[in-house]
Every structure is written in structure tokens, then in C-alpha cells.
PDB file of N, CA and C in Angstrom:
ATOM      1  N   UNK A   1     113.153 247.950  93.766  1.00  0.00           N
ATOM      2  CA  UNK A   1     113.562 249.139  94.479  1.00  0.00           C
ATOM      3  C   UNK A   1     114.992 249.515  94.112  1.00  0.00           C
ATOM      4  N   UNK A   2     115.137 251.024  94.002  1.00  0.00           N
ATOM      5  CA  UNK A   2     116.656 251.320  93.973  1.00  0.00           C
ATOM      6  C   UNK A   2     117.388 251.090  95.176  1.00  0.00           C
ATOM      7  N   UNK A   3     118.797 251.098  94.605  1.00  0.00           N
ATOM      8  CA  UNK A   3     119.388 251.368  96.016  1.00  0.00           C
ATOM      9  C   UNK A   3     119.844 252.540  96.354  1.00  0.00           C
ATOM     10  N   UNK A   4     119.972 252.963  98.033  1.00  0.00           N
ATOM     11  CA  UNK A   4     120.507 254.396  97.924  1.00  0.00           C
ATOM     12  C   UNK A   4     121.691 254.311  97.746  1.00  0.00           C
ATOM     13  N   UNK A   5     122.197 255.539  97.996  1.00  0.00           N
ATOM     14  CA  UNK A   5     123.460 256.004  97.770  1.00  0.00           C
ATOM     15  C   UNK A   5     124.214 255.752  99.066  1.00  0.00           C
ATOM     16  N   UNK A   6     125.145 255.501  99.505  1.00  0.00           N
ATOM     17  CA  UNK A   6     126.083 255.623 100.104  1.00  0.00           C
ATOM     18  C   UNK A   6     127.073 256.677 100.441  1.00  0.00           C
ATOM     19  N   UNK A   7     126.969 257.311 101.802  1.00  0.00           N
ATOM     20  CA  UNK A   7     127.923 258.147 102.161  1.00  0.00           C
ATOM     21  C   UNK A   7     128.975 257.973 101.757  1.00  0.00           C
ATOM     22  N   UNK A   8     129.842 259.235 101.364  1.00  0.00           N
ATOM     23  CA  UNK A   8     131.678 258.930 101.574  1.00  0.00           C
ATOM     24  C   UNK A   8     132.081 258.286 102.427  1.00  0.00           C
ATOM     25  N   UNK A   9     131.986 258.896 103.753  1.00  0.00           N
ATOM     26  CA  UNK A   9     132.751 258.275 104.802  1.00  0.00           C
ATOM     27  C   UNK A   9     132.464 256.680 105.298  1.00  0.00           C
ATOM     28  N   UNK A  10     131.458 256.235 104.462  1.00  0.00           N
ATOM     29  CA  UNK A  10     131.002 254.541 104.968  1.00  0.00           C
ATOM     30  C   UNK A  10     131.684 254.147 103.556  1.00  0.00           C
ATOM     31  N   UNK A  11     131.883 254.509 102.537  1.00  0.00           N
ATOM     32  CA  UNK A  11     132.467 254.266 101.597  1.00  0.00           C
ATOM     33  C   UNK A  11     134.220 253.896 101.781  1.00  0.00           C
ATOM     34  N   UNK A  12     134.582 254.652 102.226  1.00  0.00           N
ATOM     35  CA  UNK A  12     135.880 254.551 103.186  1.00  0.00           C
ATOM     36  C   UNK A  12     136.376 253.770 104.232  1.00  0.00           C
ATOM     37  N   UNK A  13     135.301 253.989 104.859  1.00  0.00           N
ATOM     38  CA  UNK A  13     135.186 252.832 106.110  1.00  0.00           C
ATOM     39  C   UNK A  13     134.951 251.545 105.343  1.00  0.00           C
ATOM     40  N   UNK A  14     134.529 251.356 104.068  1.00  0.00           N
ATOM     41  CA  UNK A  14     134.085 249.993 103.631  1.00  0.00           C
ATOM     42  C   UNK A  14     135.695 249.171 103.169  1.00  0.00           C
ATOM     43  N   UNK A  15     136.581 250.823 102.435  1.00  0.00           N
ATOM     44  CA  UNK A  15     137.705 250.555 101.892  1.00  0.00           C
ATOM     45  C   UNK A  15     138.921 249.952 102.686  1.00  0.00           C
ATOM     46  N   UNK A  16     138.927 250.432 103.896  1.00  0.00           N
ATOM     47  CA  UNK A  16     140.078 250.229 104.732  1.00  0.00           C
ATOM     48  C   UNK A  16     139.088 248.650 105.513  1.00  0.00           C
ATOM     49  N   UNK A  17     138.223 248.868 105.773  1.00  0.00           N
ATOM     50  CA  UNK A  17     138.034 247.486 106.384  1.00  0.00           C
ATOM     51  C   UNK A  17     138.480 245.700 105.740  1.00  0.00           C
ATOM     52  N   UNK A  18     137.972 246.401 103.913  1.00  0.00           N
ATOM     53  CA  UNK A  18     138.463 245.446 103.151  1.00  0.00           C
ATOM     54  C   UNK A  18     139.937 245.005 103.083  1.00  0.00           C
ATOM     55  N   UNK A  19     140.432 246.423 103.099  1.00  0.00           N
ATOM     56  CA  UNK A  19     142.081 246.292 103.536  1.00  0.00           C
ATOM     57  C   UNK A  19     142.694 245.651 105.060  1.00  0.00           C
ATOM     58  N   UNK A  20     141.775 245.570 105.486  1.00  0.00           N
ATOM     59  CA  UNK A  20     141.991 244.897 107.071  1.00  0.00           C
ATOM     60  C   UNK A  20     141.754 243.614 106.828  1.00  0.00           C
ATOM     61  N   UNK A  21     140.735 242.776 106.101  1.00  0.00           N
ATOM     62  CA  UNK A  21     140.132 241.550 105.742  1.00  0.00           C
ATOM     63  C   UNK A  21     141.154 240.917 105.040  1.00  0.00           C
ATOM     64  N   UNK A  22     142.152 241.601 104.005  1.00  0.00           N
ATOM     65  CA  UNK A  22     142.590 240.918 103.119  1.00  0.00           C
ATOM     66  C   UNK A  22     144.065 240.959 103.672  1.00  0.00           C
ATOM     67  N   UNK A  23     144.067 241.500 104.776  1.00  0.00           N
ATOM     68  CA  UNK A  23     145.654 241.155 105.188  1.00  0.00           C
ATOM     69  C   UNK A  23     146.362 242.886 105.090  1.00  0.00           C
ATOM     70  N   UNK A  24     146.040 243.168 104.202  1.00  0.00           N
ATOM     71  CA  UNK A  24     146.823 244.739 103.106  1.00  0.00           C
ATOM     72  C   UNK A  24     147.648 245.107 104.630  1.00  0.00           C
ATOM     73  N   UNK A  25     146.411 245.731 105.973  1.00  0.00           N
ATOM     74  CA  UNK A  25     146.492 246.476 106.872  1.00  0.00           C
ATOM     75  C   UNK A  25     146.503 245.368 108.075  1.00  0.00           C
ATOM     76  N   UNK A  26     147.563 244.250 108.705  1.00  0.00           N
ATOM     77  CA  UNK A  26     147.366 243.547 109.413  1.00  0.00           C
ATOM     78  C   UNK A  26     146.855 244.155 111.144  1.00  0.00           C
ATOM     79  N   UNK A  27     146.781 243.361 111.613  1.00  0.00           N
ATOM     80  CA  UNK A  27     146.253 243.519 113.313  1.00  0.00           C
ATOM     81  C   UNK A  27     147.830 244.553 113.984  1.00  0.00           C
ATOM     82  N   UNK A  28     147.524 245.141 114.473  1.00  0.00           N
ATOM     83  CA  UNK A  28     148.306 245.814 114.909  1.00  0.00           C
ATOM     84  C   UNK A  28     149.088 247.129 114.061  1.00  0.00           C
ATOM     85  N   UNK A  29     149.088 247.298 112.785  1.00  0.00           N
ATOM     86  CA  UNK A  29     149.213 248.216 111.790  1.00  0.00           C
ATOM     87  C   UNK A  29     148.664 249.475 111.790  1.00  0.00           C
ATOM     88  N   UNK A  30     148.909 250.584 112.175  1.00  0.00           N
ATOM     89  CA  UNK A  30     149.059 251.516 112.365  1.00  0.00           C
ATOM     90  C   UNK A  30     148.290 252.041 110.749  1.00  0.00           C
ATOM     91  N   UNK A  31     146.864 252.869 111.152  1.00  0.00           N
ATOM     92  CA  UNK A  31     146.613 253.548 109.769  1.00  0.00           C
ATOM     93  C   UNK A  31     147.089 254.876 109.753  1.00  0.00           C
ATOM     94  N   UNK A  32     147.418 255.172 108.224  1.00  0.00           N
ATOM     95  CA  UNK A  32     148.144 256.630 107.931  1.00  0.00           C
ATOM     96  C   UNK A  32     147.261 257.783 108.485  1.00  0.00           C
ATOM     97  N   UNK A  33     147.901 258.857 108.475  1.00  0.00           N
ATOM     98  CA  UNK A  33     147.571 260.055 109.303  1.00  0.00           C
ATOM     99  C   UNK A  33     146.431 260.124 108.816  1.00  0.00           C
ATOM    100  N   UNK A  34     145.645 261.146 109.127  1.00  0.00           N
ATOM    101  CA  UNK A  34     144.305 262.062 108.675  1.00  0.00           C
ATOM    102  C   UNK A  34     144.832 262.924 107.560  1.00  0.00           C
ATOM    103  N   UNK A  35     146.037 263.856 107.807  1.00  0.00           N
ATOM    104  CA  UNK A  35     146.107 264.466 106.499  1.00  0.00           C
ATOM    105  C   UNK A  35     146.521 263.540 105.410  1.00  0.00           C
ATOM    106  N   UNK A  36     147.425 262.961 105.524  1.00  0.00           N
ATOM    107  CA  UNK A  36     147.804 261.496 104.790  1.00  0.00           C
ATOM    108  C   UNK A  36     146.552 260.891 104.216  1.00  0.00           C
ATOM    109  N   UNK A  37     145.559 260.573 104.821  1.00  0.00           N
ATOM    110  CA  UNK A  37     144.529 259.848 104.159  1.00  0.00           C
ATOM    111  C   UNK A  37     143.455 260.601 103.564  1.00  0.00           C
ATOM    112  N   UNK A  38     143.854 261.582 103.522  1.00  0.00           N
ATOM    113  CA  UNK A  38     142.843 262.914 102.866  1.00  0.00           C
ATOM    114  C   UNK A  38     143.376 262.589 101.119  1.00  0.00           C
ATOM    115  N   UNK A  39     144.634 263.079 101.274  1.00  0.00           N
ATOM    116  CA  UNK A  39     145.528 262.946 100.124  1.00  0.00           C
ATOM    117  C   UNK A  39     145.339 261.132  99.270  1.00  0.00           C
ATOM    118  N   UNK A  40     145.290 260.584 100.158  1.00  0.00           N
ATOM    119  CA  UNK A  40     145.635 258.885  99.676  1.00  0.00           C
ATOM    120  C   UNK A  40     144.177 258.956  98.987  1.00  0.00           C
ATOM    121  N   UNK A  41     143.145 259.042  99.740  1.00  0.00           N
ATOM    122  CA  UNK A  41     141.697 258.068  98.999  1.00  0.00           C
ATOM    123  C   UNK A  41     140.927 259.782  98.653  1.00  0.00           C
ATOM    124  N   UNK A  42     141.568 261.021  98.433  1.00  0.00           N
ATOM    125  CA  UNK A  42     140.838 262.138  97.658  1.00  0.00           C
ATOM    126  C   UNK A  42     139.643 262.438  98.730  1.00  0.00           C
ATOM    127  N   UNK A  43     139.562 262.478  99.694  1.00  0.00           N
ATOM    128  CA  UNK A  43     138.504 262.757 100.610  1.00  0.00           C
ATOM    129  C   UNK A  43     138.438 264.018 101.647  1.00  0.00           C
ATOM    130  N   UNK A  44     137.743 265.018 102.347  1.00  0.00           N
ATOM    131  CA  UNK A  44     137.828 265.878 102.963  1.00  0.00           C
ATOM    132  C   UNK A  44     138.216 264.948 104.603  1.00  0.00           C
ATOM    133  N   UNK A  45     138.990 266.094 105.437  1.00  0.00           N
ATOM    134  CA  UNK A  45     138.860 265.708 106.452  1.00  0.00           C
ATOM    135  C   UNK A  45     138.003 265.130 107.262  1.00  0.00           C
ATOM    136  N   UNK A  46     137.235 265.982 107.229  1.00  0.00           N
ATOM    137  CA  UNK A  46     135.866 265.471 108.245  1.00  0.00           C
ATOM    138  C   UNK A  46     135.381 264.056 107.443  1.00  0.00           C
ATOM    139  N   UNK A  47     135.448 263.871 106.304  1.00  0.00           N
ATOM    140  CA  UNK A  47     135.291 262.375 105.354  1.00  0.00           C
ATOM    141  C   UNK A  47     135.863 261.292 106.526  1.00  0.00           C
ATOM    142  N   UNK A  48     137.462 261.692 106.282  1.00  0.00           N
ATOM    143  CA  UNK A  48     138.160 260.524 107.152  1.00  0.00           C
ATOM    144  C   UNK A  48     137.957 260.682 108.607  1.00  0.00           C
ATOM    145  N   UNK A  49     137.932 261.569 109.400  1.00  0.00           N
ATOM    146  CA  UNK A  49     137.689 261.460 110.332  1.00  0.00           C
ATOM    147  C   UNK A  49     136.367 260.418 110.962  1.00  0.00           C
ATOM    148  N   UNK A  50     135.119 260.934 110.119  1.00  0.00           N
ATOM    149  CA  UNK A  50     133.804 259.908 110.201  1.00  0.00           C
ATOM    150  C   UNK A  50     134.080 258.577 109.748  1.00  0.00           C
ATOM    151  N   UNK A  51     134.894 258.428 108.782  1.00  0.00           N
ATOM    152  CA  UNK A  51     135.539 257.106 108.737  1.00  0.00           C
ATOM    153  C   UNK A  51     136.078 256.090 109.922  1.00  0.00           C
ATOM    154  N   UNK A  52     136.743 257.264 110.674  1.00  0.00           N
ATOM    155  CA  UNK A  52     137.840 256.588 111.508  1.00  0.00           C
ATOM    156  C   UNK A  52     137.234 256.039 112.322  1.00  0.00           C
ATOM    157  N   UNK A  53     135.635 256.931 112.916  1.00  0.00           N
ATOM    158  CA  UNK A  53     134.959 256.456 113.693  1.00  0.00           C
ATOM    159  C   UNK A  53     133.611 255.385 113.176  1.00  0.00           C
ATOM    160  N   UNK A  54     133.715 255.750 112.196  1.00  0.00           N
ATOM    161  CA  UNK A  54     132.971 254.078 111.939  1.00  0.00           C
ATOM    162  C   UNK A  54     133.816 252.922 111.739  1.00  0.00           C
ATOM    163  N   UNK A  55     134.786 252.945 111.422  1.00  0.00           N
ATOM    164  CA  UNK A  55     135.658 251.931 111.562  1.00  0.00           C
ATOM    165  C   UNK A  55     136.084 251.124 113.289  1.00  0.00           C
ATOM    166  N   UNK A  56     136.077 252.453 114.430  1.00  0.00           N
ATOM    167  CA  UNK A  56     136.042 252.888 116.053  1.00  0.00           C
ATOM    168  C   UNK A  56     134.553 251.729 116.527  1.00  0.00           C
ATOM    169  N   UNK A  57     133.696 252.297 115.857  1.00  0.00           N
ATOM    170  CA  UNK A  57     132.477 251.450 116.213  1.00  0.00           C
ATOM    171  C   UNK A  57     132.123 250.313 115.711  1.00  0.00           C
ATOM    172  N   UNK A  58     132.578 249.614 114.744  1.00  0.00           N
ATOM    173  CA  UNK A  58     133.316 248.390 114.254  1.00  0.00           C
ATOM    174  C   UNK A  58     133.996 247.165 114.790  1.00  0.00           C
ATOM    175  N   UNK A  59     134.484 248.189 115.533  1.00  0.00           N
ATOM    176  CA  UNK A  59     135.424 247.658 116.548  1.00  0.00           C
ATOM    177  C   UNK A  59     136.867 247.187 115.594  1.00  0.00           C
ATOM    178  N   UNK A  60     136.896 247.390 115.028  1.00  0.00           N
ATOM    179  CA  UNK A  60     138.673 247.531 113.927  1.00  0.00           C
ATOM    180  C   UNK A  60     139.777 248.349 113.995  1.00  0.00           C
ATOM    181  N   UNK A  61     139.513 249.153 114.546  1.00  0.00           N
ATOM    182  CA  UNK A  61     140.342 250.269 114.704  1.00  0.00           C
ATOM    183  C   UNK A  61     140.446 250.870 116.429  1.00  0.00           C
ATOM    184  N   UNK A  62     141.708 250.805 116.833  1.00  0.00           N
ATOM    185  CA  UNK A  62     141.365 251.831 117.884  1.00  0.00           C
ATOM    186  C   UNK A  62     142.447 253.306 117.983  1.00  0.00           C
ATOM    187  N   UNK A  63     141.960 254.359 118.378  1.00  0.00           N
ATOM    188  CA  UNK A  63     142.965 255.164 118.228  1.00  0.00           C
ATOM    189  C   UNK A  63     143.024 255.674 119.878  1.00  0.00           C
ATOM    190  N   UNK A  64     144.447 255.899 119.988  1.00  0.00           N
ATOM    191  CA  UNK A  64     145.450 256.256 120.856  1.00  0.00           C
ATOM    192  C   UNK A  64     145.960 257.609 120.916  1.00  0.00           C
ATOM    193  N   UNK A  65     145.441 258.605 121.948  1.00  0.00           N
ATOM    194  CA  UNK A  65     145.847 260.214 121.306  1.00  0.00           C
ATOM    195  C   UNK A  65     146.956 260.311 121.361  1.00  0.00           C
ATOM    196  N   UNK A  66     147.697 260.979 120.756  1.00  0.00           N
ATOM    197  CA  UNK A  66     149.334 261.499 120.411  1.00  0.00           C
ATOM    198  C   UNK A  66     150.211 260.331 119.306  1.00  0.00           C
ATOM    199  N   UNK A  67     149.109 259.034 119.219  1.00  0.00           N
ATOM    200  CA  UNK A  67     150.076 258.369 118.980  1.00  0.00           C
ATOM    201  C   UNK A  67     149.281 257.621 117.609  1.00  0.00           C
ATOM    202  N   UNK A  68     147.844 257.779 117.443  1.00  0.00           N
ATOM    203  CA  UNK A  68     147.526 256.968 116.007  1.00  0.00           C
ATOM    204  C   UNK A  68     146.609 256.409 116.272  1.00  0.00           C
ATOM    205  N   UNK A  69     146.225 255.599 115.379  1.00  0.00           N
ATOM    206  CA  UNK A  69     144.690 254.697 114.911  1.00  0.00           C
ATOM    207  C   UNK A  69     145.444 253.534 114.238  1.00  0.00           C
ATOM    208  N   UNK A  70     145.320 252.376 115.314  1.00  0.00           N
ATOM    209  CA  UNK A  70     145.694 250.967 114.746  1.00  0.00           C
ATOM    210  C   UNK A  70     144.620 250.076 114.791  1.00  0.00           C
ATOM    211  N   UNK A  71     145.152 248.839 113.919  1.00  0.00           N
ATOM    212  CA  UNK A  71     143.972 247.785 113.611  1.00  0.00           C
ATOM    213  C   UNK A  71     143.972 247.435 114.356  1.00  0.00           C
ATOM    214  N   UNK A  72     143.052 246.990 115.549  1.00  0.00           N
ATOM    215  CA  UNK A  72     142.488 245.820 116.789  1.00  0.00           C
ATOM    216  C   UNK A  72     141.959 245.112 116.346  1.00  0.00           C
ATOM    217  N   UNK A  73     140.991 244.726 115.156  1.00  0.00           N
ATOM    218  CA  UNK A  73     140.002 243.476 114.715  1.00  0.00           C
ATOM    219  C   UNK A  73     140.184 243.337 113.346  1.00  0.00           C
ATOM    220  N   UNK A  74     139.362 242.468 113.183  1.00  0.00           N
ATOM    221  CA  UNK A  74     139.038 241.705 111.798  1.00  0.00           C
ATOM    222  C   UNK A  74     137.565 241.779 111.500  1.00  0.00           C
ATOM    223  N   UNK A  75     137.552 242.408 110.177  1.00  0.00           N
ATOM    224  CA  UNK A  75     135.833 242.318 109.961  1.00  0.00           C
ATOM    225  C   UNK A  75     134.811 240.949 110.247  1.00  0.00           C
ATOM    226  N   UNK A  76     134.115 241.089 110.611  1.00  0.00           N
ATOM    227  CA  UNK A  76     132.989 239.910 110.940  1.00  0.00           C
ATOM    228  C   UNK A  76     132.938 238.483 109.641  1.00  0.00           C
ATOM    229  N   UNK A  77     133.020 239.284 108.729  1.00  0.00           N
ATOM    230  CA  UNK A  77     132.609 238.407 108.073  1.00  0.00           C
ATOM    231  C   UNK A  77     133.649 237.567 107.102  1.00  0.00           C
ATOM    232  N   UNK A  78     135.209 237.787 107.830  1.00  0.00           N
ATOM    233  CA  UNK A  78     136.079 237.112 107.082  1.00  0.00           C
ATOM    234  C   UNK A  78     136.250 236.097 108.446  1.00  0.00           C
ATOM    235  N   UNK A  79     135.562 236.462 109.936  1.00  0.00           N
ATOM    236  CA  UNK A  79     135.642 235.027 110.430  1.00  0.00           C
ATOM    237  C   UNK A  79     134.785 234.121 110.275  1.00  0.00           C
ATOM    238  N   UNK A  80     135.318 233.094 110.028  1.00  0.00           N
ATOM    239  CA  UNK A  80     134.693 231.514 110.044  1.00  0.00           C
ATOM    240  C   UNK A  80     133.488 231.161 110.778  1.00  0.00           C
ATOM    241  N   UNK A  81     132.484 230.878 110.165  1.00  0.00           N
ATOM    242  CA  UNK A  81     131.243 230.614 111.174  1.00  0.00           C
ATOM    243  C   UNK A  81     131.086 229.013 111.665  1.00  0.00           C
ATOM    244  N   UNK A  82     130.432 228.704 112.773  1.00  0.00           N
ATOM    245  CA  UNK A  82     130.774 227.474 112.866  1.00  0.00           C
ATOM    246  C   UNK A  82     130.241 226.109 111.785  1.00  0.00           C
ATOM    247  N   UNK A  83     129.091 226.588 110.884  1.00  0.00           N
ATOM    248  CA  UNK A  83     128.880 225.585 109.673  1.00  0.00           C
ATOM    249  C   UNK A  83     129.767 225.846 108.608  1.00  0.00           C
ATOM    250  N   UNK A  84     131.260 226.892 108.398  1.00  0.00           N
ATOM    251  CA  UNK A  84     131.917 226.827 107.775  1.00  0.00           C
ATOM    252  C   UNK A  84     133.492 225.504 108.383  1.00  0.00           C
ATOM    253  N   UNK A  85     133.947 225.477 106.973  1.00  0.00           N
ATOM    254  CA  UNK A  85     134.998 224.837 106.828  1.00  0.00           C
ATOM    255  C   UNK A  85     135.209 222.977 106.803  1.00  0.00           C
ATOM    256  N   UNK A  86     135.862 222.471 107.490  1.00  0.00           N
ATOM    257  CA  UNK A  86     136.067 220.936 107.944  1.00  0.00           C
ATOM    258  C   UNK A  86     134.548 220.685 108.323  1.00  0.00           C
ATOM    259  N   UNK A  87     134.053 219.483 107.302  1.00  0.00           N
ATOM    260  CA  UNK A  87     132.990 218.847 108.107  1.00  0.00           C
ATOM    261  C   UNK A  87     133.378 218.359 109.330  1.00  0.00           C
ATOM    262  N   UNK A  88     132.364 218.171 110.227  1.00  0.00           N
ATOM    263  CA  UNK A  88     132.357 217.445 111.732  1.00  0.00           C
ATOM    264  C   UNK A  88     132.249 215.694 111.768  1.00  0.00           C
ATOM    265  N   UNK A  89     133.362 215.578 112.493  1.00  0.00           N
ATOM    266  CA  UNK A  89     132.613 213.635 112.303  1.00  0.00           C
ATOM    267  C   UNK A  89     131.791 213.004 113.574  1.00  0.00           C
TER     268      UNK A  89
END
């Protein structure tokens, strides 16, 4: 089977989450504006905006009116599951 295609805006949401995973955008880091991120990753508004909110439903992001969209979480899958890491004795 092929695979489909992928929306922009989950494409985006995939980008900044990775940037949340790898540290880039730590916990509490404030993401750049909407027009700002139009310009940064070449995308239409309404792009980032659907971004912002899949990132919102994620639970990674929360935004604050007047004041921004900061990181609250960490993607799922850069935490540790409990058969990862130190064996158990």
C-alpha cells in the first residue's frame, strides 16, 4: 500500500514537536508569533494556526491570549517507558 500524503499543518506540528523533543524549544519557551512562523517554515496562516492547535491537542503547547503559545510538554515518545533504560534487580 502507498502512503498518503500528509497535511501541511501536521507536517508542522510534526516540525516544532521534534523541536520540543530535542531540547531546540525547551518547556516553558515561548513559540514565535504566527506572522513570524508564516515567514520561518514558508507556510500560510491558517497552516500555522492548525498547527498551533494540533500541537494544543497534543498537549505541548499552551497558548495564553495577549501573551503567546508556550511549550507545556514533551512529546510521548521521547519519554522513557517503563521496559526502557536500567535493568531492574
Amino acid at each position: 500500500m502507498t502512503e498518503l500524503p500528509r497535511y501541511e499543518y501536521v507536517k508542522l506540528a510534526d516540525a516544532i514537536a521534534a523541536d520540543i523533543a530535542s531540547g531546540k524549544l525547551p518547556q516553558g519557551a515561548a513559540l514565535p508569533g504566527e506572522r513570524a512562523m508564516t515567514d520561518l517554515y514558508s507556510v500560510s496562516i491558517g497552516t500555522v494556526r492548525r498547527a498551533v492547535g494540533e500541537l494544543r491537542r497534543r498537549g505541548l503547547v499552551a497558548t495564553l491570549p495577549a501573551k503567546g503559545t508556550y511549550v507545556i510538554g514533551i512529546p510521548e515518545a521521547s519519554h522513557p517507558t517503563p521496559d526502557e533504560g536500567e535493568p531492574h534487580a
